[in-house]
Protein backbone atom coordinates (compact mmCIF):
# COMPACT_ATOMS: atom_id res chain seq x y z
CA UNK A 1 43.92 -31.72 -21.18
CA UNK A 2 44.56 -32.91 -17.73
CA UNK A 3 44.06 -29.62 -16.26
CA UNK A 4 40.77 -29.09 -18.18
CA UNK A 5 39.61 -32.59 -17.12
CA UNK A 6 40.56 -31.82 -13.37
CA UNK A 7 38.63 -28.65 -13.43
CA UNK A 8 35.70 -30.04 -14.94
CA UNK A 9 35.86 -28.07 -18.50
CA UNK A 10 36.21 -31.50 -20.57
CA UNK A 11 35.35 -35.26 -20.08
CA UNK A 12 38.19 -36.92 -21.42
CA UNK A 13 37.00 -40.68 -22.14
CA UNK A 14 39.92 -43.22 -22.68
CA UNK A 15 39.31 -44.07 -27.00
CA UNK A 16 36.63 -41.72 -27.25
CA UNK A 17 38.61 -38.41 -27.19
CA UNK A 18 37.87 -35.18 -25.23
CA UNK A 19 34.66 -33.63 -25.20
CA UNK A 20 33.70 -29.81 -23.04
CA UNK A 21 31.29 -30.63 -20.17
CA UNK A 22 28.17 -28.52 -19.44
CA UNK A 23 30.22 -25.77 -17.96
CA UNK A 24 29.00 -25.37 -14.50
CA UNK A 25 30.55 -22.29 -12.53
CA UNK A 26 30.25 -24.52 -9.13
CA UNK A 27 32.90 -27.39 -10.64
CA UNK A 28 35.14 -24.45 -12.19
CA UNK A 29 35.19 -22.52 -8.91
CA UNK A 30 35.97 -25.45 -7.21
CA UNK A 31 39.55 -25.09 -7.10
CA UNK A 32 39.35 -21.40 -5.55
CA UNK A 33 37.16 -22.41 -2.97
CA UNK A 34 39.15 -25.10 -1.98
CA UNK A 35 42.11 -21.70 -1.97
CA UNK A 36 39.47 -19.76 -0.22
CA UNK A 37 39.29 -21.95 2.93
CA UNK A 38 43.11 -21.83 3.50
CA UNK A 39 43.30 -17.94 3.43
CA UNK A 40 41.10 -15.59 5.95
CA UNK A 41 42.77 -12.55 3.86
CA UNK A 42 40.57 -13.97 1.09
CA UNK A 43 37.47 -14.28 2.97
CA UNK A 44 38.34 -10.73 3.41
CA UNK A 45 38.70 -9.77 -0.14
CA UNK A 46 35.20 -12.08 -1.25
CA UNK A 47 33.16 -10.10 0.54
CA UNK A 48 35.26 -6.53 -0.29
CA UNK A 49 33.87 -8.20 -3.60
CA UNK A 50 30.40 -8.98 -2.87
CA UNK A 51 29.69 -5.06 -1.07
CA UNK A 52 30.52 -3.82 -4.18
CA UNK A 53 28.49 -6.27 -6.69
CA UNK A 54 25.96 -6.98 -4.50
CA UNK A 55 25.06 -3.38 -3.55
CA UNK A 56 25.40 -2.16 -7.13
CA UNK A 57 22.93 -5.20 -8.19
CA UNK A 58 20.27 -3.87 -5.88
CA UNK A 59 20.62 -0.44 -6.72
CA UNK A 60 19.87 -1.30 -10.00
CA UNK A 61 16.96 -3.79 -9.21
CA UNK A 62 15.40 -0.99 -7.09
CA UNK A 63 14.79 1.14 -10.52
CA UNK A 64 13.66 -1.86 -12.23
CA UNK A 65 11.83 -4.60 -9.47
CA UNK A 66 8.30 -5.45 -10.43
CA UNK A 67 4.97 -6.39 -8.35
CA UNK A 68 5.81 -10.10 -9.36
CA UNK A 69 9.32 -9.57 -8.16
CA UNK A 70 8.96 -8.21 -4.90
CA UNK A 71 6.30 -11.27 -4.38
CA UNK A 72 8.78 -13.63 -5.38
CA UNK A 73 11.44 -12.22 -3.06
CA UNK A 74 8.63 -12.18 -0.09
CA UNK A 75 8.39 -15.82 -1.14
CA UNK A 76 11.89 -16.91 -0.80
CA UNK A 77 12.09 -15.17 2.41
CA UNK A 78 9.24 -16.88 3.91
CA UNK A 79 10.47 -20.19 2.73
CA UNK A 80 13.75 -19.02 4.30
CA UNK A 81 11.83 -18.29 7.94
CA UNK A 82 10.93 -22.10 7.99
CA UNK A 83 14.33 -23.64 7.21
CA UNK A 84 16.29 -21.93 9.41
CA UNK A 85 17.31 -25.25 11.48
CA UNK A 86 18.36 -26.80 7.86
CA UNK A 87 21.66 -25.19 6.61
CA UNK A 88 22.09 -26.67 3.33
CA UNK A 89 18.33 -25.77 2.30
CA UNK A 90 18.45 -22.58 3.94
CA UNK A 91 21.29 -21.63 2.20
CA UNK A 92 19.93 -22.35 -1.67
CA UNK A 93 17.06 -20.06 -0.36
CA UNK A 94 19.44 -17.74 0.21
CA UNK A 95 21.43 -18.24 -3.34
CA UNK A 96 17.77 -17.75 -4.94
CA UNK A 97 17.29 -14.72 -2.84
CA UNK A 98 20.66 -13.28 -4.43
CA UNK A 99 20.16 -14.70 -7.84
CA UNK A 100 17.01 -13.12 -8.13
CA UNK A 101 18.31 -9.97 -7.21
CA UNK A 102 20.87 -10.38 -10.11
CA UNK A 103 18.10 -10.83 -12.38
CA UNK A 104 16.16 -8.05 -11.59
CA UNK A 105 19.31 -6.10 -11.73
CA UNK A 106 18.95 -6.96 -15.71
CA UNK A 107 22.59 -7.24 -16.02
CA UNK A 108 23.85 -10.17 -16.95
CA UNK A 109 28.13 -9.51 -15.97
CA UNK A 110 26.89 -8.38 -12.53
CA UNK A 111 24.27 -11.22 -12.34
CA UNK A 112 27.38 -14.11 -13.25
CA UNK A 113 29.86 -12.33 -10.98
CA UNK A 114 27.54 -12.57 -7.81
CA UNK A 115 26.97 -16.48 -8.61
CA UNK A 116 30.41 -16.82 -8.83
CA UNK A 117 30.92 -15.28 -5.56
CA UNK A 118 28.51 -16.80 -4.05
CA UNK A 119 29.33 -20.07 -4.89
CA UNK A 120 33.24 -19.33 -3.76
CA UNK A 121 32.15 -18.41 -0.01
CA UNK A 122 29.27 -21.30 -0.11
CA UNK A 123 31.96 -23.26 2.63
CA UNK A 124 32.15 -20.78 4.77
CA UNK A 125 28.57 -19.10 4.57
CA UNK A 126 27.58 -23.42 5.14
CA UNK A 127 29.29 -23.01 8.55
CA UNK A 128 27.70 -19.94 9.71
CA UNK A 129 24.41 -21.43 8.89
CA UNK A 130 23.92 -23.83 11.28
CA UNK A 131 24.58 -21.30 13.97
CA UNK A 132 21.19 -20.29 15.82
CA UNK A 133 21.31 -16.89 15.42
CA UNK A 134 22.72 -16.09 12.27
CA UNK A 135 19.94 -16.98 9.54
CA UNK A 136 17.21 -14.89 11.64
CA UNK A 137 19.67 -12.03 11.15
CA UNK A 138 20.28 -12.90 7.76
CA UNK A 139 16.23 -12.88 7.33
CA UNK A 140 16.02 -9.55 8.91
CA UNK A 141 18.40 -7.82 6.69
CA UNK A 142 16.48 -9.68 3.52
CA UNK A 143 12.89 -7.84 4.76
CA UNK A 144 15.15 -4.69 5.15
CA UNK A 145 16.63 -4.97 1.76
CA UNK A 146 12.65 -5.37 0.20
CA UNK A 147 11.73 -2.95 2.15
CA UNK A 148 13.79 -0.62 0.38
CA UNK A 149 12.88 -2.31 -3.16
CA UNK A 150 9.59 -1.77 -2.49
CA UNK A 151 10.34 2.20 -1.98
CA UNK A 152 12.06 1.76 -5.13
CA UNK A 153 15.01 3.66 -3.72
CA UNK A 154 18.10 2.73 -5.06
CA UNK A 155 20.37 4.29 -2.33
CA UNK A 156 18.77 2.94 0.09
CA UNK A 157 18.73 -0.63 -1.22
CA UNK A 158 22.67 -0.47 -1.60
CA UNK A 159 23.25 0.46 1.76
CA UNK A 160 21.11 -2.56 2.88
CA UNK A 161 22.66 -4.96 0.78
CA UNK A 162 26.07 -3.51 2.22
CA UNK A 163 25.04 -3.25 5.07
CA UNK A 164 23.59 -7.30 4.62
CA UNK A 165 27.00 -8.09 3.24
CA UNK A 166 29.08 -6.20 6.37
CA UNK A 167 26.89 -8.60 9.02
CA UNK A 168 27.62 -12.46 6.84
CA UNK A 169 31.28 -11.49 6.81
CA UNK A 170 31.64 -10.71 10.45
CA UNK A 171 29.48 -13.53 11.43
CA UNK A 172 31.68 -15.77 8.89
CA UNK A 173 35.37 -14.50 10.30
CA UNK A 174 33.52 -14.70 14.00
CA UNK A 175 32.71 -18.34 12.99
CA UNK A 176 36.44 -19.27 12.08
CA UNK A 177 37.91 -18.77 14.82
């Protein structure tokens, strides 16, 4: 019960017994990022990870991404273009930006995997942020990756999503040492 209560599955209350807590993926993850920050081999094998999730999610969302969607997406990234000097904000743009994806994807295990990801390099992605350069590039690959949701091409959205995912973890191993 102790373990449970330490990662945030149950509320234990002293007389009251044990009761499961709203489970949030951010409190359950919690011990793995705290893993994740003591092992660059790790950071290594998240993003391995999020190529492969990530670019499969927008394949999929480029067969199935509506007019509403692609006007949501444009709206994150604009919202994005004026936060770029406010890391924490900047970044739950971002999260939307991904979490959208996941929903267009329309598939739910791919959708919770990329949360969970996400939320495992949020530390690390957190320190890249506030670097001057890296959100504009982040930005730019966004617009590339709508640009090829808006051709609808599932191919090409992959390899822009990849390609998205190759640039964060070189900026993010770049930024640790």
């Amino acid at each position: 019960m102790r373990a449970l209560s330490a990662l945030g599955v149950v509320e234990v209350r002293h007389g009251g017994g044990a009761y499961v807590s709203a489970l949030d993926a951010s409190h359950l993850l919690g011990p793995l990022n705290f893993f994740l920050t003591l092992s660059e081999v790790s950071v290594e094998k998240l993003y391995d990870a999020r190529r492969l999730i990530e670019g499969e999610i927008c394949a999929l969302a480029a067969k199935r991404v509506t007019k509403a969607d692609l006007e949501h997406l444009e709206a994150l990234t604009a919202q994005q273009e004026e936060l770029t000097v406010y890391a924490e904000e900047y970044l739950k743009l971002d999260s939307q930006f991904h979490e959208r994806l996941g929903e267009i994807s329309d598939n739910p295990f791919l959708a919770r995997a990329q949360q969970s990801l996400n939320i495992l390099g949020i530390e690390f992605r957190l320190q890249v942020a506030r670097t001057k350069d890296t959100p504009r590039r982040s930005i730019a690959d966004h617009r590339s990756i709508l640009s090829a949701l808006k051709d609808r091409d599932p191919e090409k959205a992959r390899s822009a999503m990849i390609a998205h995912m190759n640039r964060v973890y070189s900026s993010t191993i770049t930024s640790a040492d």
